[in-house]
C-alpha atoms as a PDB file:
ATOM      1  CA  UNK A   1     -68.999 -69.054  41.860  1.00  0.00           C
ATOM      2  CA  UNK A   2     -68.185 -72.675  40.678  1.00  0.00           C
ATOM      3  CA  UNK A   3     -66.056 -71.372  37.999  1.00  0.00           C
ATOM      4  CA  UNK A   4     -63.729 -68.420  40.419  1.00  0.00           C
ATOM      5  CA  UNK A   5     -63.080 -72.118  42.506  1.00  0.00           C
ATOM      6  CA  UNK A   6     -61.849 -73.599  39.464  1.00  0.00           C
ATOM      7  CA  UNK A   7     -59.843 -70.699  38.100  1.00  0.00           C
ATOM      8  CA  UNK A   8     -58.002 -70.427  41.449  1.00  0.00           C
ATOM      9  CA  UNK A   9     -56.858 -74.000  41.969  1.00  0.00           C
ATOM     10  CA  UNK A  10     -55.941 -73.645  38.252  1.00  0.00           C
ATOM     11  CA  UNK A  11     -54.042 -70.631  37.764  1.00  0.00           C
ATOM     12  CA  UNK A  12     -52.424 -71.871  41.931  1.00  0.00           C
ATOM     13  CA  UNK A  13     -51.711 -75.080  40.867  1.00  0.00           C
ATOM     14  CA  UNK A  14     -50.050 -73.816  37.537  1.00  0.00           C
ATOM     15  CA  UNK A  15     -48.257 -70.929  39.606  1.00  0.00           C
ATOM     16  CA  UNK A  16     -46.624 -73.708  42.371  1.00  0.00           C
ATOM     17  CA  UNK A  17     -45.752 -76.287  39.228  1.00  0.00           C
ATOM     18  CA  UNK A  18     -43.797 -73.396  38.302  1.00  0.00           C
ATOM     19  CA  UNK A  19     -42.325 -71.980  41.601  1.00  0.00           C
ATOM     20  CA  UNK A  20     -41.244 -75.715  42.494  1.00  0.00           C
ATOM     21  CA  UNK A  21     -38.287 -75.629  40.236  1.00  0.00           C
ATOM     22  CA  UNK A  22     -36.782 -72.371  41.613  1.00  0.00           C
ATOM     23  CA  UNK A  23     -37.628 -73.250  45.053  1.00  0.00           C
ATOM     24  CA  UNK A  24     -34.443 -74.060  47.249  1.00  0.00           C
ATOM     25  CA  UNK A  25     -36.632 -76.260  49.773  1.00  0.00           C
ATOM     26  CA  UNK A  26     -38.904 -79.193  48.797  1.00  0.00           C
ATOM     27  CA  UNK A  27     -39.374 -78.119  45.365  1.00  0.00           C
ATOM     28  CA  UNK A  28     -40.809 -82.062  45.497  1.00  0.00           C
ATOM     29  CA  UNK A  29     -43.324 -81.177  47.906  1.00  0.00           C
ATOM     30  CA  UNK A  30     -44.515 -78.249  45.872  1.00  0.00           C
ATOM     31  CA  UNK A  31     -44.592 -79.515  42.540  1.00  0.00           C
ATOM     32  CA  UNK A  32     -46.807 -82.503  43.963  1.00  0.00           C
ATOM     33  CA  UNK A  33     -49.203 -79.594  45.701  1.00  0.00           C
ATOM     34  CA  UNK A  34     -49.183 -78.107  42.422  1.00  0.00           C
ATOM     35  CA  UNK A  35     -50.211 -81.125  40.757  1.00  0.00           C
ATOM     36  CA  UNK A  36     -52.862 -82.217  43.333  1.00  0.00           C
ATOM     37  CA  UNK A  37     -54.725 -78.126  42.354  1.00  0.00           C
ATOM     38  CA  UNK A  38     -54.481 -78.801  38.945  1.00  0.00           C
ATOM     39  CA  UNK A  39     -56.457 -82.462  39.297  1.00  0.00           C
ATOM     40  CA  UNK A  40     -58.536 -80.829  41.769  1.00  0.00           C
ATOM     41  CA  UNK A  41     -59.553 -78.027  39.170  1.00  0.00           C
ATOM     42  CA  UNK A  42     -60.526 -80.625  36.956  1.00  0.00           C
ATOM     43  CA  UNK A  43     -62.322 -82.809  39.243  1.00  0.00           C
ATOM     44  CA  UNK A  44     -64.536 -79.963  40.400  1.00  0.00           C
ATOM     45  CA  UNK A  45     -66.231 -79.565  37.335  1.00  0.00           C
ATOM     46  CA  UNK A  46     -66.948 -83.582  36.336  1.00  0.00           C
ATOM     47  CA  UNK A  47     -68.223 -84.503  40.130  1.00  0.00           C
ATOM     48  CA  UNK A  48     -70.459 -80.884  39.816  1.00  0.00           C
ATOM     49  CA  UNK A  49     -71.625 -82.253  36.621  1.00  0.00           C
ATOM     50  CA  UNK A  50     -72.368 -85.562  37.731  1.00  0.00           C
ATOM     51  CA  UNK A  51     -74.322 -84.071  40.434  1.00  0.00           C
ATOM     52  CA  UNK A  52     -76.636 -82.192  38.707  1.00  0.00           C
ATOM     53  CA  UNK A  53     -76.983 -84.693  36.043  1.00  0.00           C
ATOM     54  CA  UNK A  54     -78.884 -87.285  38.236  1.00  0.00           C
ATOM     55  CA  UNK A  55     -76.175 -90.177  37.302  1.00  0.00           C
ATOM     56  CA  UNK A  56     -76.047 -91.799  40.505  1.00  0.00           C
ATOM     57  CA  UNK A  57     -79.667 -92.153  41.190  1.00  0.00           C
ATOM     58  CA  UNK A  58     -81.011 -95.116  41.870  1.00  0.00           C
ATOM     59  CA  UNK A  59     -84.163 -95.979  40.029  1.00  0.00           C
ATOM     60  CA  UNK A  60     -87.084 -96.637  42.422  1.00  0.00           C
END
């Protein structure tokens, strides 16, 4: 499941990176939506990671 999330924003934030610079309106706007999946694909996995990990537990 965890990784179909991170192959969409991925492969949708690759696609609109692309589309952005044949896109007659706000390719800006696009290309920074592309940009923002992309991160997000990569943040998924670290903050999953962390979570599972036990990192941010406090010690009792």
């Amino acid at each position: 499941m965890l990784f179909a999330l991170y192959a969409i924003l991925l492969l949708g934030g690759m696609y609109l990176v692309g589309v952005s610079f044949a896109s007659p309106t706000l390719p800006g706007l696009i290309f920074i939506a592309g940009v923002l999946c992309i991160s997000a694909a990569v943040a998924v996995p670290v903050t999953i990671q962390r979570r599972d990990s036990g990192v941010h537990r406090s010690r009792d």
